[in-house]
Protein backbone atom coordinates (compact mmCIF):
# COMPACT_ATOMS: atom_id res chain seq x y z
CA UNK A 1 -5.55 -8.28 -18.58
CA UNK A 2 -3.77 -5.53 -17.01
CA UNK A 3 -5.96 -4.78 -14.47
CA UNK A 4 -5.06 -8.28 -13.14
CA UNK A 5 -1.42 -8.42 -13.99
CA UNK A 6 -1.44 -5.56 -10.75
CA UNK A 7 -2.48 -5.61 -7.88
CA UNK A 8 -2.72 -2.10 -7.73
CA UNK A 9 -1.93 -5.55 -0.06
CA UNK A 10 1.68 -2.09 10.01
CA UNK A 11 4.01 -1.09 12.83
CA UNK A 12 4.98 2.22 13.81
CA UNK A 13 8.48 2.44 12.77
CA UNK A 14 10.78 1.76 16.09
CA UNK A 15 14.11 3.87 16.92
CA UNK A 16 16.15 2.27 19.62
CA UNK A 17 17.52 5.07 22.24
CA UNK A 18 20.17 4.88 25.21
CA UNK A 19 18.33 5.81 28.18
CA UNK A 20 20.85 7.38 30.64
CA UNK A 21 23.28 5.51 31.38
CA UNK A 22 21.72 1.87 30.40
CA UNK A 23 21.02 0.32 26.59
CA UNK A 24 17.11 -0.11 27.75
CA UNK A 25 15.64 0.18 24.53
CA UNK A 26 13.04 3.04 24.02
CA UNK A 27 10.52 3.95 21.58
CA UNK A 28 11.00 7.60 20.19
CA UNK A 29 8.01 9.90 20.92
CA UNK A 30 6.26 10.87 17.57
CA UNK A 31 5.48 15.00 17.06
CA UNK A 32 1.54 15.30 17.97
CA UNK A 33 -0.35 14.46 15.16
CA UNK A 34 -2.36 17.36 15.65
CA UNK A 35 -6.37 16.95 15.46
CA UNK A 36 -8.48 14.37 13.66
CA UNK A 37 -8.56 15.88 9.96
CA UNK A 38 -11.90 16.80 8.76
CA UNK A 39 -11.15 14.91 5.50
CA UNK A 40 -9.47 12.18 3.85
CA UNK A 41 -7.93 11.41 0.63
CA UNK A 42 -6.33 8.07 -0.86
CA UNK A 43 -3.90 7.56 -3.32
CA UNK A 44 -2.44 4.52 -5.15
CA UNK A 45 -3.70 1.24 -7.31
CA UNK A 46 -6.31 -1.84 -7.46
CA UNK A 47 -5.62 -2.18 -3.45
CA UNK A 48 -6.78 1.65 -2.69
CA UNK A 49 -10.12 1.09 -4.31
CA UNK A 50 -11.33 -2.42 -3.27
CA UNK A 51 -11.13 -4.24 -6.05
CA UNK A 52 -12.25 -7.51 -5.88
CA UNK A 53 -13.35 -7.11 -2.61
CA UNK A 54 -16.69 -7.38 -3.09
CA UNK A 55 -17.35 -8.48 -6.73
CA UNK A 56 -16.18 -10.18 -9.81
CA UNK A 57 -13.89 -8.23 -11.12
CA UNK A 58 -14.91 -5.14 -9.81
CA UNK A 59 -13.67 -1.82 -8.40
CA UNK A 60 -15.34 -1.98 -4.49
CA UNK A 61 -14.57 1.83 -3.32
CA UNK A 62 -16.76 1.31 -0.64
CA UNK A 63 -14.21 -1.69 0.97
CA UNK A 64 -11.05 0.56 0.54
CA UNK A 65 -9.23 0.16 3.58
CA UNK A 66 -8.20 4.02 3.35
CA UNK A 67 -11.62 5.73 2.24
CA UNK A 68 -14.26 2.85 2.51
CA UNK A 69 -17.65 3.44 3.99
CA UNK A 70 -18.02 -0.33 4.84
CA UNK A 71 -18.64 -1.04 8.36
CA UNK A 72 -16.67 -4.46 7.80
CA UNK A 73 -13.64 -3.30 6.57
CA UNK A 74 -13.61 0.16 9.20
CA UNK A 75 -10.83 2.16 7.08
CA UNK A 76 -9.15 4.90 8.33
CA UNK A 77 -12.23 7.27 7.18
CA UNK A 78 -14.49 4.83 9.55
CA UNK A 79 -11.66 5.01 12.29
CA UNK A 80 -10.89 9.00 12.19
CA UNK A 81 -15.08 9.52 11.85
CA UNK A 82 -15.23 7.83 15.26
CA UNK A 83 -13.23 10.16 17.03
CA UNK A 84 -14.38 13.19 14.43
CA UNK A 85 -17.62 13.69 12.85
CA UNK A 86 -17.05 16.26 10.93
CA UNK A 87 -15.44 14.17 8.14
CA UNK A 88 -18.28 12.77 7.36
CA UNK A 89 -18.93 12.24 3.32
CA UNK A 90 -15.05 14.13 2.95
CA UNK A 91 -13.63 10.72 1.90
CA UNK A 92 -12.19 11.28 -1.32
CA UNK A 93 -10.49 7.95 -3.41
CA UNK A 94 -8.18 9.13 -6.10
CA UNK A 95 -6.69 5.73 -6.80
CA UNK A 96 -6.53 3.86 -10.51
CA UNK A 97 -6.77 0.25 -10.77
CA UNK A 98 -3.69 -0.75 -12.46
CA UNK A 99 -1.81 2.61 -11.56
CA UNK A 100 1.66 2.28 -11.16
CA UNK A 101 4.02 4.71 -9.83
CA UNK A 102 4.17 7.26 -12.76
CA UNK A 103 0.15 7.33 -12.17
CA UNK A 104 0.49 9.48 -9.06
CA UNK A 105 1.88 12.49 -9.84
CA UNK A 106 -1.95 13.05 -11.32
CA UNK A 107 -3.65 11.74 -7.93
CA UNK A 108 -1.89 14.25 -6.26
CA UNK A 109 -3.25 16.79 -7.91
CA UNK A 110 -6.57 15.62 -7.73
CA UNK A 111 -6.70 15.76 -4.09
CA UNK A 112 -4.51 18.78 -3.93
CA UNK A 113 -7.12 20.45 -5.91
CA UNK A 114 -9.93 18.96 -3.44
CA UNK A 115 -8.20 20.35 0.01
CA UNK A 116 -7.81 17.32 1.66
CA UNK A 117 -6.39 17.70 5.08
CA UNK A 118 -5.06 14.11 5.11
CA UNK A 119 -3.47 11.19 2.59
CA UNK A 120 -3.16 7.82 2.09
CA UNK A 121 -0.09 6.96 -0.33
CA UNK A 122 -0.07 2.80 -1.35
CA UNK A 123 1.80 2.26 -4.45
CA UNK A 124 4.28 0.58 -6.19
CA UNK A 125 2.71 -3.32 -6.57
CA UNK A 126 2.14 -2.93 -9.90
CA UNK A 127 5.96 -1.50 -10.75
CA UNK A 128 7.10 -4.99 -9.63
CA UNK A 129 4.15 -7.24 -10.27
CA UNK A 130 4.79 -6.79 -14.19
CA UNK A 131 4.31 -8.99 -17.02
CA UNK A 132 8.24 -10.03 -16.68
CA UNK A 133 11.04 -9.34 -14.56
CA UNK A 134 12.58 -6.94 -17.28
CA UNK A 135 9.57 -4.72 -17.60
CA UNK A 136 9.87 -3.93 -13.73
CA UNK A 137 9.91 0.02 -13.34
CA UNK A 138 13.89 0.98 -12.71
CA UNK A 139 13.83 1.84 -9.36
CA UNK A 140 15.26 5.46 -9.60
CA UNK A 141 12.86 6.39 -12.10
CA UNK A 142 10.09 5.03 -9.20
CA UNK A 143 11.62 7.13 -6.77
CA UNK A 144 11.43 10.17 -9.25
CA UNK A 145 7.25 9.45 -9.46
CA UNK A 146 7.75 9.67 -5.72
CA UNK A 147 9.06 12.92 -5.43
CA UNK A 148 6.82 14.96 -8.06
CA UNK A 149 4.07 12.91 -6.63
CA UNK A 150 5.01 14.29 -2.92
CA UNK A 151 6.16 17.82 -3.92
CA UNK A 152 2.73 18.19 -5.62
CA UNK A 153 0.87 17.35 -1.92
CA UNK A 154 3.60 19.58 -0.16
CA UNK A 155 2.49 22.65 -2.45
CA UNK A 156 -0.76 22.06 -2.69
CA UNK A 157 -1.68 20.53 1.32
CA UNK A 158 1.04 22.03 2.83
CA UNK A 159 -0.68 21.14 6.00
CA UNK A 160 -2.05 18.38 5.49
CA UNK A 161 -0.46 14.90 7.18
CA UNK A 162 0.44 12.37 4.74
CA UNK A 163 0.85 8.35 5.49
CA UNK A 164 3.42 6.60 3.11
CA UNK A 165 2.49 2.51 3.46
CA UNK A 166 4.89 0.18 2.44
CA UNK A 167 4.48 -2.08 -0.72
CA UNK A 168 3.63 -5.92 0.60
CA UNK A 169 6.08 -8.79 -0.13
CA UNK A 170 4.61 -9.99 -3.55
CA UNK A 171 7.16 -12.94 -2.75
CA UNK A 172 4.70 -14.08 0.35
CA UNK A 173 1.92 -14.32 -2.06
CA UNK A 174 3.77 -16.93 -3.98
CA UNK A 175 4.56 -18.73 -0.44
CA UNK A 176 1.14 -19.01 0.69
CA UNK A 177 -0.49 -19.73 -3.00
CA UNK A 178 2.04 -22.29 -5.13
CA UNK A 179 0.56 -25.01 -3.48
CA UNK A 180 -2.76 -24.17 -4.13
CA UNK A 181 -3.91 -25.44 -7.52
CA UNK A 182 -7.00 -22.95 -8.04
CA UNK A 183 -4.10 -19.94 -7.26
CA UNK A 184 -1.86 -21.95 -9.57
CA UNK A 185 -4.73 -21.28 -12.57
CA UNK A 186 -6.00 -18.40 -12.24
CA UNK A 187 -2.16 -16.84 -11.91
CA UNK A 188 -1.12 -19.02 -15.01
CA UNK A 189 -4.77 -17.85 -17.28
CA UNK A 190 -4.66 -14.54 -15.75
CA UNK A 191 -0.92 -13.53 -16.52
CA UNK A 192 -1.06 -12.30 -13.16
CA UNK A 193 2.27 -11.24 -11.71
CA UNK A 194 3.85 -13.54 -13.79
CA UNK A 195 7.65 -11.56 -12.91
CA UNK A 196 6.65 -13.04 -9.54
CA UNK A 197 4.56 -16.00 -10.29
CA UNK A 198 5.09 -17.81 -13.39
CA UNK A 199 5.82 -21.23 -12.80
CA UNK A 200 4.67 -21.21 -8.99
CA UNK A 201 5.74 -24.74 -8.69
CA UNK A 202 9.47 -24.51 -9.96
CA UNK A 203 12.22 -24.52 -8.02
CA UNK A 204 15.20 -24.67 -10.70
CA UNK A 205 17.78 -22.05 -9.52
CA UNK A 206 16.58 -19.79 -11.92
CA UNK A 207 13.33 -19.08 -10.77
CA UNK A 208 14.05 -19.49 -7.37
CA UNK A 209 16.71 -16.76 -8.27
CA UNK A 210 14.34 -14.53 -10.44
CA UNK A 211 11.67 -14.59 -7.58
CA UNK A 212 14.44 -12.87 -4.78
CA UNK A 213 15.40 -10.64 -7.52
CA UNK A 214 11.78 -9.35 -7.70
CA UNK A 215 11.88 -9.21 -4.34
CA UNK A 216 14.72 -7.21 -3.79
CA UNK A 217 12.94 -4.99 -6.09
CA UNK A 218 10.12 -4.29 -3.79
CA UNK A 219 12.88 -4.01 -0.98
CA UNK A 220 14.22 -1.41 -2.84
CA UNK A 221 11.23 0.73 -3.95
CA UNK A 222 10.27 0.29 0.26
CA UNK A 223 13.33 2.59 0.71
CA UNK A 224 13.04 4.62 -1.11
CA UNK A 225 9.27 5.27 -0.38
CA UNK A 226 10.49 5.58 3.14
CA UNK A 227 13.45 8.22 2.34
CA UNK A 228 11.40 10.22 0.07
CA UNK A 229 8.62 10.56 3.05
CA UNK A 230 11.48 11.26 5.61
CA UNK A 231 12.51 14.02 3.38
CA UNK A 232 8.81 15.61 3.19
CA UNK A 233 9.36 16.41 6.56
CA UNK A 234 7.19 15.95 9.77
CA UNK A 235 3.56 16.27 7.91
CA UNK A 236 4.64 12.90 6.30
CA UNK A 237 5.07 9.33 8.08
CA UNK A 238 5.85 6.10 6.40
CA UNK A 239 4.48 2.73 8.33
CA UNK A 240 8.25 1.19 8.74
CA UNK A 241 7.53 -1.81 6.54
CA UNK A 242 5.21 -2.88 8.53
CA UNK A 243 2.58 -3.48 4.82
CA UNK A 244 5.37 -5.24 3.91
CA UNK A 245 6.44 -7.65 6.80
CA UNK A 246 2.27 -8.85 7.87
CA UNK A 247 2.71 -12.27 6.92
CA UNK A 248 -1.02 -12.83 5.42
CA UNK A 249 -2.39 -15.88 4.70
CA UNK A 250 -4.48 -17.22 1.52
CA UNK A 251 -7.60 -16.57 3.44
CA UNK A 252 -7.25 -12.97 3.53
CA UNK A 253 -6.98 -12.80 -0.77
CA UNK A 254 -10.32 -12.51 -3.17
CA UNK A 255 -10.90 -15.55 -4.31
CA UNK A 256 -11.98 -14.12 -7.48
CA UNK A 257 -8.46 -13.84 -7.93
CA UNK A 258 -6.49 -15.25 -5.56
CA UNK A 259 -4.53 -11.91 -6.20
CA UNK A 260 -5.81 -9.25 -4.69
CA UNK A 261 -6.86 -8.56 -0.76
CA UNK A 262 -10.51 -9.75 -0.34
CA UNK A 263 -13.01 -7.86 2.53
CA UNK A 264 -10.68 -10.21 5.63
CA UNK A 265 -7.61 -8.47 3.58
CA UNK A 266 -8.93 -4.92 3.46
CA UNK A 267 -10.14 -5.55 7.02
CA UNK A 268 -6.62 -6.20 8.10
CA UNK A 269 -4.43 -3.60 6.22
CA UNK A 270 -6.78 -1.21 7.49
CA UNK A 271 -6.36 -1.95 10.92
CA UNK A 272 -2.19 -2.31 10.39
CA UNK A 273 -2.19 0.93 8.51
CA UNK A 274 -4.05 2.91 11.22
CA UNK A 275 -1.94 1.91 13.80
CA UNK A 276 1.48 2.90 11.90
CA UNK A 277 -0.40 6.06 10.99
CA UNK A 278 -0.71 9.20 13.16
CA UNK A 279 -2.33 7.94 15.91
CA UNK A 280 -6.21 9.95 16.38
């Protein structure tokens, strides 16, 4: 069941400055954002369009926390709408349930070809959350998705801003779920995660072991998500981990699940997203 297997779940990042002659620490000034765009595309996996959110086993577009329409989730289209009207109905979701990182070379030129003037990048889950540690993507071939992915927004929108979110710490999912028999069985019956989550109760070295190692994977793919967006240049920001440090609980994942980010979930990484974004 692949579309389970992937999950297709922040802070602005902080720089620490001397400030004259004392080691006051400072947060850098971020270039003006510029105005509220008039419209709003979203790339990435299962997270990006709602699924689960609102159904069983469904795609729930309307609950994305990038491009939703639902007044109880308020994504960034809800957010920037407030402060700019004329985006209304410009909310474009190009995301695939089940994409992984080699999927988004093709969103990008979907919304490159519909003129979006801003993006929402979440990806990567899915490259780690695999059927087995082995089959995880290799993380420079990841980073090479990245970069077509990115130079096909930076031809095609060269103006428009682009928000790179961090992947979230699969690992935490184990934490708050292994204790939790229904999480237990539907991870087991679903083959969900299982480089992550098979045998949630274990703690023989090995799996204990095999878990940080999948872990370290997402680490990894975080930096380079967050070097590949520092080389786009100023158009592009990346949240500083903060996707990936929100220590969520169980009540904020579908139940349908107990996998994916439920309405609570989308709710929240809306809300963390915006405020590591660009700031209208």
């Amino acid at each position: 069941m692949r579309l389970v297997r992937r999950l297709g779940v922040t802070c602005a990042a902080v720089l620490l400055v001397l400030v004259g002659s004392t080691s006051a620490p400072a947060t850098a000034a971020q270039p003006d954002p510029g105005p509220p765009p008039d419209s709003i595309g979203s790339m990435g996996d299962s997270i990006t369009r709602g699924f689960n959110a609102c159904g069983f086993f469904l795609d729930c577009p309307s609950r994305s926390f990038s491009t939703g329409s639902s007044s109880t989730v308020n994504s960034h289209y809800l957010q920037i709408r407030a402060a700019n009207p004329e985006i209304d109905g410009n909310n474009v979701n190009a995301g695939r349930s089940g994409a992984q990182a080699d999927d988004l070379p093709g969103q990008a030129a979907v919304l490159a070809g519909e003129g979006v003037d801003y993006v929402t990048v979440l990806i990567g889950a899915n490259d780690a959350c695999a059927g087995s540690e082995a089959s995880m993507t290799p993380v420079a071939e990841f980073r090479g998705h990245i970069d077509t992915a990115l130079g096909t927004l930076q031809s095609g929108l060269p103006d428009a801003r682009v928000l790179v979110m961090s992947i979230p710490d699969i690992k935490q999912l184990w934490e708050v779920g292994r204790t939790n028999f229904l999480a237990r069985t539907f991870w087991s019956v679903g083959n969900i995660c299982q480089s992550m989550l098979d045998n949630p109760i274990s703690m023989a070295d090995a799996d204990t072991e095999r878990r940080d190692r999948v872990r370290q994977r997402v680490v990894d793919y975080n930096a380079e998500l967050a070097t590949a967006c520092a080389a786009y240049g100023p158009n592009c920001r990346f949240d500083g981990n903060a996707v990936f440090d929100f220590p969520f609980t169980l009540d904020q994942v579908s139940r349908w699940d107990y996998f994916h980010p439920n309405t609570t979930g989308q709710r929240m990484l809306a809300e963390l997203t915006y405020q590591a974004g660009f700031g209208w």
